[in-house]
C-alpha atoms as a PDB file:
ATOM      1  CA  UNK A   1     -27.629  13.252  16.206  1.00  0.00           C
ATOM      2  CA  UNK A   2     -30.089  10.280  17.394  1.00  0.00           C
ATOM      3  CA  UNK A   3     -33.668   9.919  16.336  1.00  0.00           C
ATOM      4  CA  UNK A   4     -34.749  11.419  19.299  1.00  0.00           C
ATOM      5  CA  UNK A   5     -32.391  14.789  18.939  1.00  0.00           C
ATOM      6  CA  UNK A   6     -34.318  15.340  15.330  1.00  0.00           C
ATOM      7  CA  UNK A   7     -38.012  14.413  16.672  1.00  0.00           C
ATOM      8  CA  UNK A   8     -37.099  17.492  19.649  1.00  0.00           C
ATOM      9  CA  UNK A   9     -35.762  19.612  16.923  1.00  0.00           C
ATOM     10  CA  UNK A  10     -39.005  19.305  14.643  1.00  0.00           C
ATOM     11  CA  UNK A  11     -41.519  19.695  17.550  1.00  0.00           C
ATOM     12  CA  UNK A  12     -39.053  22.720  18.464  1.00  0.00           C
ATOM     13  CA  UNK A  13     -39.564  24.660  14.626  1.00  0.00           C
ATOM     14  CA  UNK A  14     -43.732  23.694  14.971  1.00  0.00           C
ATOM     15  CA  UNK A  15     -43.623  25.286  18.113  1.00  0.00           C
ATOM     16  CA  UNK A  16     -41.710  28.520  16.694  1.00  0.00           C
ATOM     17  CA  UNK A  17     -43.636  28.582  13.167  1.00  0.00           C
ATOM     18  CA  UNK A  18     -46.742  28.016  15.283  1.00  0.00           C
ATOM     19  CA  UNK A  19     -45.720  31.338  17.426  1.00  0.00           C
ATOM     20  CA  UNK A  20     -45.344  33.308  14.638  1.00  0.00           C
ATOM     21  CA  UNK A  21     -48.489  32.529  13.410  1.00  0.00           C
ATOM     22  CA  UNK A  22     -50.211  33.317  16.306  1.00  0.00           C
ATOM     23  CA  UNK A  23     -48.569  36.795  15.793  1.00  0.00           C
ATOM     24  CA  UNK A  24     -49.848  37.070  12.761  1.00  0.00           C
ATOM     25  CA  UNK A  25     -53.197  36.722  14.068  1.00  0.00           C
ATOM     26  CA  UNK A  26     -54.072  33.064  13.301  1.00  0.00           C
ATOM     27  CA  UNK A  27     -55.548  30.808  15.874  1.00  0.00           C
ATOM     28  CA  UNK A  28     -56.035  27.189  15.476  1.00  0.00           C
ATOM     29  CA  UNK A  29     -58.072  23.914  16.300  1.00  0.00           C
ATOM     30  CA  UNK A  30     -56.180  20.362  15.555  1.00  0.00           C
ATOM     31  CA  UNK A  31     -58.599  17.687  15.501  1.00  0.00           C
ATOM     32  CA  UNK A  32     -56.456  14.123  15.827  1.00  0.00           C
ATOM     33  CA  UNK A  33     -57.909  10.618  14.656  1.00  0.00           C
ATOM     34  CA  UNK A  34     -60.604  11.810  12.426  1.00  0.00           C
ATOM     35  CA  UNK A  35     -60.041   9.750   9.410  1.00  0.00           C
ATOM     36  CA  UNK A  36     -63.209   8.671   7.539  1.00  0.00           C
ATOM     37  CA  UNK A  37     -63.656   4.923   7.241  1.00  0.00           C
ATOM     38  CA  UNK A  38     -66.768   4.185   5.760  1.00  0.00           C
ATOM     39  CA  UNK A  39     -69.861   5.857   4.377  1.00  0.00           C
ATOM     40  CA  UNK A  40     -70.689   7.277   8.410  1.00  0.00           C
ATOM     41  CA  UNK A  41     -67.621   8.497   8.735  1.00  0.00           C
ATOM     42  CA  UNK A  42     -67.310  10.314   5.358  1.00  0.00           C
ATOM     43  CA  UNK A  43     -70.607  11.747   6.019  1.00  0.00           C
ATOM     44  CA  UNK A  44     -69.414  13.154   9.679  1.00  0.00           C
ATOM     45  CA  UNK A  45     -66.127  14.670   8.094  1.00  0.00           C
ATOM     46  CA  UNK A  46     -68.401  16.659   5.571  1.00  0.00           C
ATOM     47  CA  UNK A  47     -69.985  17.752   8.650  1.00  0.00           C
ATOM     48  CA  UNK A  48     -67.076  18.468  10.816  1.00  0.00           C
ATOM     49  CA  UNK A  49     -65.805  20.564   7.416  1.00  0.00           C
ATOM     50  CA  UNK A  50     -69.472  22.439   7.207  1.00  0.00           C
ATOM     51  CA  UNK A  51     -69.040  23.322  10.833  1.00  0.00           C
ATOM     52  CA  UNK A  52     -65.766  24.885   9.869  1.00  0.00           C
ATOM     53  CA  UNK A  53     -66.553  27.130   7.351  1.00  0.00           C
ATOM     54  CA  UNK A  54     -69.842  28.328   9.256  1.00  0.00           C
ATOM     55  CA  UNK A  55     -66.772  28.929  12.238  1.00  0.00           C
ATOM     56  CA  UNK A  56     -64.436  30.793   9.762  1.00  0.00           C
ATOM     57  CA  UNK A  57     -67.519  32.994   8.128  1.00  0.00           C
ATOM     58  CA  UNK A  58     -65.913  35.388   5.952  1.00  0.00           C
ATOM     59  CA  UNK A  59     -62.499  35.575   7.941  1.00  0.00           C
ATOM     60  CA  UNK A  60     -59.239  34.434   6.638  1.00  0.00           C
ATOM     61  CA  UNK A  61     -58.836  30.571   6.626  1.00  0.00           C
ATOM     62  CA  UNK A  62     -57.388  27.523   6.116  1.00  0.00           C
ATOM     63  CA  UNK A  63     -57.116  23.422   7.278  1.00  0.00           C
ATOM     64  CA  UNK A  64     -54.872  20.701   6.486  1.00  0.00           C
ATOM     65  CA  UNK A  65     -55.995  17.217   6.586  1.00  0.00           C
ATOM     66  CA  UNK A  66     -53.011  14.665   7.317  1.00  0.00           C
ATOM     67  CA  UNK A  67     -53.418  11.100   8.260  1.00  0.00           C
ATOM     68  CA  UNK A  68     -55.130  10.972  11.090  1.00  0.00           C
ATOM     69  CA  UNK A  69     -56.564  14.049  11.537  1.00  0.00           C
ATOM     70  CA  UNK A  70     -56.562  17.525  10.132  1.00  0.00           C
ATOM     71  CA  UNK A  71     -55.798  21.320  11.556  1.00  0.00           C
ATOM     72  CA  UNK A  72     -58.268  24.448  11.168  1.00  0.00           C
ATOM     73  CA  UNK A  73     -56.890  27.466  10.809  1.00  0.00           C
ATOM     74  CA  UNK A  74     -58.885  31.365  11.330  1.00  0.00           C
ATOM     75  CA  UNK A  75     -57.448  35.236  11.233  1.00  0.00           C
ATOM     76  CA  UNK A  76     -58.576  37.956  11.827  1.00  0.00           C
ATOM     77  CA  UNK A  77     -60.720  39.682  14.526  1.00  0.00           C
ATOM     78  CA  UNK A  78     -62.806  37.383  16.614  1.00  0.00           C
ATOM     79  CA  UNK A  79     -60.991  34.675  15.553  1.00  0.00           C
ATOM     80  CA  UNK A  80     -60.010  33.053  18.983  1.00  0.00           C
ATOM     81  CA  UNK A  81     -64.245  33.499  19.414  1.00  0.00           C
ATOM     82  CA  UNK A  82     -64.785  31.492  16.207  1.00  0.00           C
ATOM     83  CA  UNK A  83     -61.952  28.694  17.150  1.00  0.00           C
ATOM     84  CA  UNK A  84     -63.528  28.569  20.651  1.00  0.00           C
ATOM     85  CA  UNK A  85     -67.126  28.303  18.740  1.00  0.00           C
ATOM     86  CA  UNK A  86     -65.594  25.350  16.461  1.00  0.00           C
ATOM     87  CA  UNK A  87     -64.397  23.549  19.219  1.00  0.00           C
ATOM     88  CA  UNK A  88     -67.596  23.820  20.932  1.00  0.00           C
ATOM     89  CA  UNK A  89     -69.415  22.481  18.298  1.00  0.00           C
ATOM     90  CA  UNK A  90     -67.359  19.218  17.130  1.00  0.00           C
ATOM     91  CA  UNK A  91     -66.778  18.243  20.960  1.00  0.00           C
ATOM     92  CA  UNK A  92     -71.134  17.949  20.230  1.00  0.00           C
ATOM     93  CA  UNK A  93     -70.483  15.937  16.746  1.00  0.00           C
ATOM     94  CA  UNK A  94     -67.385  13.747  17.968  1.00  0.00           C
ATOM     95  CA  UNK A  95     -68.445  10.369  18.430  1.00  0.00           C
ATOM     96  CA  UNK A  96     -68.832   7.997  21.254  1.00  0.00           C
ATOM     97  CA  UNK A  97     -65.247   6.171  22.474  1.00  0.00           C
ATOM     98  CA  UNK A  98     -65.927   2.641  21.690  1.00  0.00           C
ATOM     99  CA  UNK A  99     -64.249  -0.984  22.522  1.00  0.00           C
ATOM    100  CA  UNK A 100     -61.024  -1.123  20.529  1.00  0.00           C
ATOM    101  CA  UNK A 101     -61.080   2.396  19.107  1.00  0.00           C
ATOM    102  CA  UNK A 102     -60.777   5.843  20.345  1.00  0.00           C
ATOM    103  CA  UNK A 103     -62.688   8.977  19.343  1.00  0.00           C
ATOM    104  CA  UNK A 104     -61.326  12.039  18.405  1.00  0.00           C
ATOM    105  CA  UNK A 105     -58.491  14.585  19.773  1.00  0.00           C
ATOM    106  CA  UNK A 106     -59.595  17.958  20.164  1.00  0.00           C
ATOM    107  CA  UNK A 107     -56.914  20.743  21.140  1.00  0.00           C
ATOM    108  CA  UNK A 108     -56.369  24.198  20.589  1.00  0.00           C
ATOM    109  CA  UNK A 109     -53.400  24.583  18.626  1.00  0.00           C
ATOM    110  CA  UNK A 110     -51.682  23.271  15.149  1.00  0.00           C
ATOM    111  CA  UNK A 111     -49.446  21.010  17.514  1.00  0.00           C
END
């Protein structure tokens, strides 16, 4: 099996584990290169975090941080409502794209 084979049969599983959470009720936001560098950038994650658990209310939730980003999670009723409503809100907080670095990633889904 090359390198490639495994990377297609790890996206394959996310895709599957992701479907079966979906049928379980959970919808999700993944928010890519939002790592905090700096006292700005700490302070903005704290926000983007606040912003989640106003989303989320008193519904079911989670997130995982990883490297470069991290993935919200919400069940329950109204809970594609409350992702749209996060997403909404952080496209307003994400910063500006600037010379020689991006800004962040913002899609629907734990992908």
């Amino acid at each position: 099996m090359t390198p490639e084979d495994d990377a297609q049969r790890v996206a394959e599983h996310l895709i599957v584990a992701e479907a079966g959470d979906v049928a379980r009720g959970w919808r999700f936001l993944t928010v890519g290169y939002l790592a905090p560098h700096g006292k700005a950038d700490a302070l903005l994650y704290e926000r983007v975090l606040d912003t989640f658990d106003e989303a989320a209310g008193d519904r079911e939730c989670g997130h995982r941080g990883r490297r470069n980003g991290i993935t919200f999670g919400i069940r329950g009723e109204g809970a594609e409502r409350r992702i749209a409503w996060l997403q909404a809100r952080l496209e307003m907080l994400k910063p500006p794209r600037l010379p020689d670095s991006g800004s962040w990633d913002i899609r629907d889904g734990a992908r």
